[in-house]
C-alpha atoms as a PDB file:
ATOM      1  CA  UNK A   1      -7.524 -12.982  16.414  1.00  0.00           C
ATOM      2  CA  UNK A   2      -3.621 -12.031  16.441  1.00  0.00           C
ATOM      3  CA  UNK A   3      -2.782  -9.971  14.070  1.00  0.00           C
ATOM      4  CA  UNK A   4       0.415 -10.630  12.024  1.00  0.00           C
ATOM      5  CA  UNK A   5       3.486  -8.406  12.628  1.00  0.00           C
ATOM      6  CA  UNK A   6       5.615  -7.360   9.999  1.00  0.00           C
ATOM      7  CA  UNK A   7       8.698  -4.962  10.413  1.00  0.00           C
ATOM      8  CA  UNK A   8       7.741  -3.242   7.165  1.00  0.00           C
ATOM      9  CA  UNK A   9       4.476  -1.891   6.674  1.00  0.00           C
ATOM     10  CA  UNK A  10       2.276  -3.284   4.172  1.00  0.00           C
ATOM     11  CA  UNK A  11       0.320  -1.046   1.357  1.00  0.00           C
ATOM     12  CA  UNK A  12      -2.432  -2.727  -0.506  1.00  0.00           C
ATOM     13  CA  UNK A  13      -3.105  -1.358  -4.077  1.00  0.00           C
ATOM     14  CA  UNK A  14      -6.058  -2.776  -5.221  1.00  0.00           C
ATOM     15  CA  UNK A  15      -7.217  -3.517  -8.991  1.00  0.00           C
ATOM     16  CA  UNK A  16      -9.726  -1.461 -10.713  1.00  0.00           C
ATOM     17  CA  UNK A  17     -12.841  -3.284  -8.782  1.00  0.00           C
ATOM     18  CA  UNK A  18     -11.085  -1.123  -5.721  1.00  0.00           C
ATOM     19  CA  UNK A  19     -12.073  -2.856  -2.318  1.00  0.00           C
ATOM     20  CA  UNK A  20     -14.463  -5.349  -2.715  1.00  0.00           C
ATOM     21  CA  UNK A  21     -15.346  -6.878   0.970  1.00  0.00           C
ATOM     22  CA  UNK A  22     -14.359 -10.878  -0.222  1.00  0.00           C
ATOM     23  CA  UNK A  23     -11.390 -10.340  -1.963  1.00  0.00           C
ATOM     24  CA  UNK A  24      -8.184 -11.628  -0.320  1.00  0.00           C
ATOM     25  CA  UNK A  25      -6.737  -8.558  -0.350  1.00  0.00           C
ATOM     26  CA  UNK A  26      -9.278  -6.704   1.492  1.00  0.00           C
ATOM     27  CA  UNK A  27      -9.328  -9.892   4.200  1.00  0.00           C
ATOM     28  CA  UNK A  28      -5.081  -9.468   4.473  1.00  0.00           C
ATOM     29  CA  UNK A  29      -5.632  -5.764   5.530  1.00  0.00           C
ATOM     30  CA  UNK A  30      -7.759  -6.840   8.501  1.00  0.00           C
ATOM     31  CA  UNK A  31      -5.386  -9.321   9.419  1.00  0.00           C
ATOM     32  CA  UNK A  32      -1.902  -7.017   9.101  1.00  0.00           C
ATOM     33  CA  UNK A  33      -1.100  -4.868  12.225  1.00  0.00           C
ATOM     34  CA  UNK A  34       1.175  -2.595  10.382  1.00  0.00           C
ATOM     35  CA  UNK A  35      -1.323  -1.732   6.648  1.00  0.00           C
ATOM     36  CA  UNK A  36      -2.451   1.168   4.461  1.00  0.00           C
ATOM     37  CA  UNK A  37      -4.546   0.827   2.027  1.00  0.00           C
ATOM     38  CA  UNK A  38      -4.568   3.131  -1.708  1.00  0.00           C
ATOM     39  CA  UNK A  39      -8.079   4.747  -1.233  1.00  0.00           C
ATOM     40  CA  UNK A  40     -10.263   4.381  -4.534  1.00  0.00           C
ATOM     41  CA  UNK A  41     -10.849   7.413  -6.761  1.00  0.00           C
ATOM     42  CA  UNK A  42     -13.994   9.273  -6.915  1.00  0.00           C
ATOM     43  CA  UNK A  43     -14.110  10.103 -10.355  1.00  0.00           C
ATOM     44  CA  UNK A  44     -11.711   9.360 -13.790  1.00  0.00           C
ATOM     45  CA  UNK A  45     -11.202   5.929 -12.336  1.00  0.00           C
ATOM     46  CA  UNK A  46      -9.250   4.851 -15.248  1.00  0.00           C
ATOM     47  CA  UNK A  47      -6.762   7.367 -15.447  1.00  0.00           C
ATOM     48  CA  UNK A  48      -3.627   5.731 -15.002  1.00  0.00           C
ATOM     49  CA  UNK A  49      -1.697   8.830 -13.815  1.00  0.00           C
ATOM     50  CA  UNK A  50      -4.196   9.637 -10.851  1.00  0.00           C
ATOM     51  CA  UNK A  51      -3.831   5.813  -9.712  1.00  0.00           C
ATOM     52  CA  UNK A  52      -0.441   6.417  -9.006  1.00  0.00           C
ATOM     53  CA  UNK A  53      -0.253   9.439  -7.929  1.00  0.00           C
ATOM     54  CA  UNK A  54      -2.823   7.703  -5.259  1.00  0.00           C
ATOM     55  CA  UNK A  55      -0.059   5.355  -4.412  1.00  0.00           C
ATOM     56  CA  UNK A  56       2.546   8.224  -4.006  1.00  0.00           C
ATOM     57  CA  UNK A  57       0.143  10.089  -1.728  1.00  0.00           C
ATOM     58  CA  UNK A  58      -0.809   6.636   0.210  1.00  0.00           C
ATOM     59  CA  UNK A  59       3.167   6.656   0.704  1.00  0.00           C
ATOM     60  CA  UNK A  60       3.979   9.648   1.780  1.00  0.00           C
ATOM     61  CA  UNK A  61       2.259   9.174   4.517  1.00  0.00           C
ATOM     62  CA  UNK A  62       4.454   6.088   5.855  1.00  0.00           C
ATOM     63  CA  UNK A  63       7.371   6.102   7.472  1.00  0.00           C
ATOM     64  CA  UNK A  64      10.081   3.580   7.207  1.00  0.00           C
ATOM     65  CA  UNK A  65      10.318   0.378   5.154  1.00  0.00           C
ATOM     66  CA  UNK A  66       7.177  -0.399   3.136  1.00  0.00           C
ATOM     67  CA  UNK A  67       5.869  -3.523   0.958  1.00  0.00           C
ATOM     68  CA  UNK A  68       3.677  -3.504  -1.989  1.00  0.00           C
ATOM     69  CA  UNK A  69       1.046  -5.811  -2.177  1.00  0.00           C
ATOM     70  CA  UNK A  70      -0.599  -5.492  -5.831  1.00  0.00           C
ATOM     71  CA  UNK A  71      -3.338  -7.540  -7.546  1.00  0.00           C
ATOM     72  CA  UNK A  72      -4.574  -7.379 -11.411  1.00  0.00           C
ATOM     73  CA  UNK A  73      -4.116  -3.824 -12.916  1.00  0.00           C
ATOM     74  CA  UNK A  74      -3.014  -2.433  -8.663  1.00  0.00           C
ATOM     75  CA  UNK A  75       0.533  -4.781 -10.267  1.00  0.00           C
ATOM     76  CA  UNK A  76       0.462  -1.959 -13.535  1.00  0.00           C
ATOM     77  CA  UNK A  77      -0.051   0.980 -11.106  1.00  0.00           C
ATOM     78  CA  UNK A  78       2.942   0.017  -8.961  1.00  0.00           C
ATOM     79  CA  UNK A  79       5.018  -1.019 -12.111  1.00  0.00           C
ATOM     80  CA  UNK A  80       4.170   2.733 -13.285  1.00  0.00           C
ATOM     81  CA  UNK A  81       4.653   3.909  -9.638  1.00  0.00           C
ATOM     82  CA  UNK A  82       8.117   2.687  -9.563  1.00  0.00           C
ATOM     83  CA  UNK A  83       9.039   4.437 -13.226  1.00  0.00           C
ATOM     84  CA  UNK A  84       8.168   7.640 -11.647  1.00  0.00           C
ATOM     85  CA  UNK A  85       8.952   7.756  -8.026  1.00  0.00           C
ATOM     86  CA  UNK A  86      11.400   6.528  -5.352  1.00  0.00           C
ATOM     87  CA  UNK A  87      10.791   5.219  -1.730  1.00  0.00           C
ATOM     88  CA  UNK A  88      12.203   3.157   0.698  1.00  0.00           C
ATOM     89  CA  UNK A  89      10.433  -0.347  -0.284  1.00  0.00           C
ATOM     90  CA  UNK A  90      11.272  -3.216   1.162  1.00  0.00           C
ATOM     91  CA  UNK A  91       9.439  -5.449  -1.642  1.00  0.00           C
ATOM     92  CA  UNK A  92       6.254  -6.052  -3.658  1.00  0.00           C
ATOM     93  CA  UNK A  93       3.968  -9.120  -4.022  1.00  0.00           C
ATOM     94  CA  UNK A  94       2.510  -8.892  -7.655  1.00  0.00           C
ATOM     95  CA  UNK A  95      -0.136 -11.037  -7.911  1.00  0.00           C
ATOM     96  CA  UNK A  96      -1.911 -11.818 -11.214  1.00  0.00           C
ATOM     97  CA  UNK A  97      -0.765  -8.444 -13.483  1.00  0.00           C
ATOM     98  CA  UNK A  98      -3.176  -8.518 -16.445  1.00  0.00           C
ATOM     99  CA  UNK A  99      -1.858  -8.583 -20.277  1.00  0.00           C
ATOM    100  CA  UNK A 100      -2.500  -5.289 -21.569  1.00  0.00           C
ATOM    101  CA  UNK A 101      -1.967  -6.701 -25.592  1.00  0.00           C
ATOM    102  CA  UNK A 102      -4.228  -9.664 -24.602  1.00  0.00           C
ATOM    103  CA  UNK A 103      -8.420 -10.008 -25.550  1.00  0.00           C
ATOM    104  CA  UNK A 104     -10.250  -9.755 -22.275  1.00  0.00           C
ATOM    105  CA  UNK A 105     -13.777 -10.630 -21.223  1.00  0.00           C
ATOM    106  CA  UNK A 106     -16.302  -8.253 -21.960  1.00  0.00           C
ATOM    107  CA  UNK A 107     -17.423  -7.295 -18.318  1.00  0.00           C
ATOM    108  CA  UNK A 108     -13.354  -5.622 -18.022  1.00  0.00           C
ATOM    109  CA  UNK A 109     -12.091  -2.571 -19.554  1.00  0.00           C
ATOM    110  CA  UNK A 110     -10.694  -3.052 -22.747  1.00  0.00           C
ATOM    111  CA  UNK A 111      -7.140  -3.039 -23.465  1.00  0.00           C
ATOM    112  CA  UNK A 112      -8.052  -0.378 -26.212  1.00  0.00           C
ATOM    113  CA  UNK A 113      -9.329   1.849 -23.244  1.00  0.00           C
ATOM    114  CA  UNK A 114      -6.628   1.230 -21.092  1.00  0.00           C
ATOM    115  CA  UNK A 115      -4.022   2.339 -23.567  1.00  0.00           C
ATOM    116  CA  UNK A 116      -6.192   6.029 -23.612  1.00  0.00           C
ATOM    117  CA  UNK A 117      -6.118   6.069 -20.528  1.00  0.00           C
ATOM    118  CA  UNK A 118      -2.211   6.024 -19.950  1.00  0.00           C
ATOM    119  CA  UNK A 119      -1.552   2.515 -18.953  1.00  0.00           C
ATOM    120  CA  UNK A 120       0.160   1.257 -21.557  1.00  0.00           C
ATOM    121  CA  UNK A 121       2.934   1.519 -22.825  1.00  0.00           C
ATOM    122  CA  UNK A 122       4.195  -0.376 -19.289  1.00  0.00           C
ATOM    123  CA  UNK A 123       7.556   0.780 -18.404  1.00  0.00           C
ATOM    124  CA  UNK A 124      10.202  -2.244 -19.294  1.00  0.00           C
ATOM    125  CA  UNK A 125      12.434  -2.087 -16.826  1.00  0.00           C
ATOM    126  CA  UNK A 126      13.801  -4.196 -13.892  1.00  0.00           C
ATOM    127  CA  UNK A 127      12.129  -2.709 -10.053  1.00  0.00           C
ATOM    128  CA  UNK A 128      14.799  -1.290  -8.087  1.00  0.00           C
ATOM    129  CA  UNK A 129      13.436  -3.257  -5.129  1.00  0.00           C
ATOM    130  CA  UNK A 130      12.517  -7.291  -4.480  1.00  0.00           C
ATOM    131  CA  UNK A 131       9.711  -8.889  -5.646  1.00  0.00           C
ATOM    132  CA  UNK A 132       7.706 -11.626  -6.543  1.00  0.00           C
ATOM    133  CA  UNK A 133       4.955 -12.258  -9.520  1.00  0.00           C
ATOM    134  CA  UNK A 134       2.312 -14.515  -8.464  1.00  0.00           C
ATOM    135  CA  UNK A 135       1.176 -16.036 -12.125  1.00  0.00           C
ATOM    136  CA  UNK A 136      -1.987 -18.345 -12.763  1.00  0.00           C
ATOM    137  CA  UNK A 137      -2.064 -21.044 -15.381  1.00  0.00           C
ATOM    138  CA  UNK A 138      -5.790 -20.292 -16.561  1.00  0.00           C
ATOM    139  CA  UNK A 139      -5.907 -16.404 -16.132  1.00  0.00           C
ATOM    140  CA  UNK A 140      -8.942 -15.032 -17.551  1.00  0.00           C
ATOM    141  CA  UNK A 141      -6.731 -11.742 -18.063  1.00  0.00           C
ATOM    142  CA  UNK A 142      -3.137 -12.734 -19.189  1.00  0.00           C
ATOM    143  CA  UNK A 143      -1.379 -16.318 -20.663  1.00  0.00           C
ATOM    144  CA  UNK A 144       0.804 -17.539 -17.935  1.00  0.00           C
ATOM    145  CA  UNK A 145       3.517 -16.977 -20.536  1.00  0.00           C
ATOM    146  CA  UNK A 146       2.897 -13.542 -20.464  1.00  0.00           C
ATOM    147  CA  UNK A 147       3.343 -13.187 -17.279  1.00  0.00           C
ATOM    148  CA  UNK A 148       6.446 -15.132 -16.889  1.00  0.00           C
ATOM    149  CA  UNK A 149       7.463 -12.156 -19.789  1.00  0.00           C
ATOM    150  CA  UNK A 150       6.426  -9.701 -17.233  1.00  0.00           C
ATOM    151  CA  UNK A 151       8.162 -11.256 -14.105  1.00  0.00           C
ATOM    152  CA  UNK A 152      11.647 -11.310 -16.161  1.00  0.00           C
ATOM    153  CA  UNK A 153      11.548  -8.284 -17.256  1.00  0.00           C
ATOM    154  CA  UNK A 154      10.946  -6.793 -13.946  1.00  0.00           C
ATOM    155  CA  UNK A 155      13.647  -8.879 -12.307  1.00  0.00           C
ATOM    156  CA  UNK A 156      10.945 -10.190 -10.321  1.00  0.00           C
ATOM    157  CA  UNK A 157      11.159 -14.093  -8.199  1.00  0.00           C
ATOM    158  CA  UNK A 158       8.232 -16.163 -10.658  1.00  0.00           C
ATOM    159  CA  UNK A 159       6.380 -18.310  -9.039  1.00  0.00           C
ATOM    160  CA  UNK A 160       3.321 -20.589 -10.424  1.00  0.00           C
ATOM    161  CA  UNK A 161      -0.220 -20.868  -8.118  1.00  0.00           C
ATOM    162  CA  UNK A 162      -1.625 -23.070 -10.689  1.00  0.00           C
ATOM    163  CA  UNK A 163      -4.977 -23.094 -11.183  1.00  0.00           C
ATOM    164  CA  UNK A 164      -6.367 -20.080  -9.521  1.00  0.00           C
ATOM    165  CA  UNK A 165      -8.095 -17.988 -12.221  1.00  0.00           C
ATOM    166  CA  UNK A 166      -7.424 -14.539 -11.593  1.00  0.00           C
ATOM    167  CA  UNK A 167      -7.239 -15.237  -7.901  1.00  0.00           C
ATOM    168  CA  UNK A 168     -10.258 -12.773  -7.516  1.00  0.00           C
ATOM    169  CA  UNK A 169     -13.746 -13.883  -5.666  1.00  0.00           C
ATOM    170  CA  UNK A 170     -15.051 -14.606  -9.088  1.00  0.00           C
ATOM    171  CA  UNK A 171     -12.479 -17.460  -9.076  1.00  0.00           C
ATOM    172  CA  UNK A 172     -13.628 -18.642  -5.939  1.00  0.00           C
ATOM    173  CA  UNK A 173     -11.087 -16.814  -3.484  1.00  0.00           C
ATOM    174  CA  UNK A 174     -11.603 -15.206  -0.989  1.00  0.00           C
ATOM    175  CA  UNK A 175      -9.159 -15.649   1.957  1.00  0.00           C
ATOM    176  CA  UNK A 176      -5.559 -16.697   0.323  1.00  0.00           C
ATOM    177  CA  UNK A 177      -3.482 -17.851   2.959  1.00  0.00           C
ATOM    178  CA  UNK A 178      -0.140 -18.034   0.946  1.00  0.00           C
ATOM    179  CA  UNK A 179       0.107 -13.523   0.872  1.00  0.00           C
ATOM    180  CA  UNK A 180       0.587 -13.791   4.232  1.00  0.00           C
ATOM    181  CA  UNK A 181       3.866 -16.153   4.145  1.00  0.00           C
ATOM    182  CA  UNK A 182       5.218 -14.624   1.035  1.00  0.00           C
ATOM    183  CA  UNK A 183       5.108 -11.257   2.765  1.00  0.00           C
ATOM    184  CA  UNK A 184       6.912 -12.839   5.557  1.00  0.00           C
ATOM    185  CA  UNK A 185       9.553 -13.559   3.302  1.00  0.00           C
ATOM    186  CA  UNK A 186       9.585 -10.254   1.893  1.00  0.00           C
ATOM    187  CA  UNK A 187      10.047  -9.109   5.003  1.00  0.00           C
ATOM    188  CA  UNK A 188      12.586 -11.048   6.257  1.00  0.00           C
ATOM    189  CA  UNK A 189      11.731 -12.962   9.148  1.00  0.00           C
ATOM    190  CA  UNK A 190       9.845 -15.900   7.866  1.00  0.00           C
ATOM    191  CA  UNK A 191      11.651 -18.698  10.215  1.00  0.00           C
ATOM    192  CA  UNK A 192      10.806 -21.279   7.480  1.00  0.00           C
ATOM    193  CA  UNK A 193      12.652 -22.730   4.134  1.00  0.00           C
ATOM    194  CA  UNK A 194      12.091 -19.491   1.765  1.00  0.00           C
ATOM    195  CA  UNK A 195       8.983 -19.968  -0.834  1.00  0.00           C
ATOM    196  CA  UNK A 196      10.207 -17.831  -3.200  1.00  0.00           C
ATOM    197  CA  UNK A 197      13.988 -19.532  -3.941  1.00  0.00           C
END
């Protein structure tokens, strides 16, 4: 199969599940010619401050334009990535960013734990780059209101994918066809009416 051809390259930052072999992200990577992917840590897993310095390493070692492709808490690593760092991105696809002040189901990390470990407070400021929040309407991790909170904040494009859970193989996905065009539109060349106006 043909793989797709962006002018930027794409880096995947996964959630804290790292690369599980059916999640849509993990599919996208073998279907981008031009991808990196943030390598999961080997121990302190939660420590916020050693995921993104993960994503600064994964970075330095690409040259020219780059976009972000984030899912679940990968969206609170780049959002801390960009407080602390610059780099020449082209974009970033946030897909489903988790409410850190929200309950969550038992089998995640609590917020509680999260907040030790340095992810929260989330910097409130807007990315000095494009991008696009992906939002669900019944995410197990964040109110879509939330999330719409988040997307302003960050001067990010909002868009609404209904339905989807937390867009994670527990909710049934799998492939998801739609990264692939809004990354086209990140990167410019999508020779369709733009998804994310």
């Amino acid at each position: 199969m043909e793989k797709l051809q962006t002018k930027a390259t794409v880096l995947i930052i996964p959630g804290l599940r790292d690369h599980v072999a059916s999640h849509w992200q993990t599919i996208l990577e073998t279907r981008l010619a031009k991808v990196r992917s943030v390598p999961p840590l080997q121990e302190d897993k939660l420590n916020c401050a050693k995921r993104v310095a993960a994503i600064q390493a994964e970075l330095e070692k690409i040259q020219g334009p780059v976009i972000l492709v984030a899912h679940s808490a990968g969206v609170l690593m780049a959002i801390h990535w960009a407080a602390r760092y610059q780099h020449a991105i082209q974009g970033a696809l946030l897909v489903t960013p988790p409410d850190l002040n929200d309950v969550w189901p038992e089998h995640y990390p609590a917020p509680k734990t999260l907040r030790k470990a340095g992810w929260s407070p989330l910097p409130d400021q807007v990315l000095p780059f494009p991008s696009i929040v992906a939002a669900s309407v019944n995410d197990p991790l964040a109110h879509f209101n939330a999330v719409a909170a988040m997307a302003k904040t960050w001067g990010s494009v909002f868009i609404n994918l209904g339905a989807v859970g937390h867009l994670n193989p527990a909710s049934g996905f799998g492939p998801w066809p739609q990264a692939e065009q809004l990354i086209q539109q990140l990167d410019g060349q999508a020779d369709q009416p733009s998804l994310i106006a």
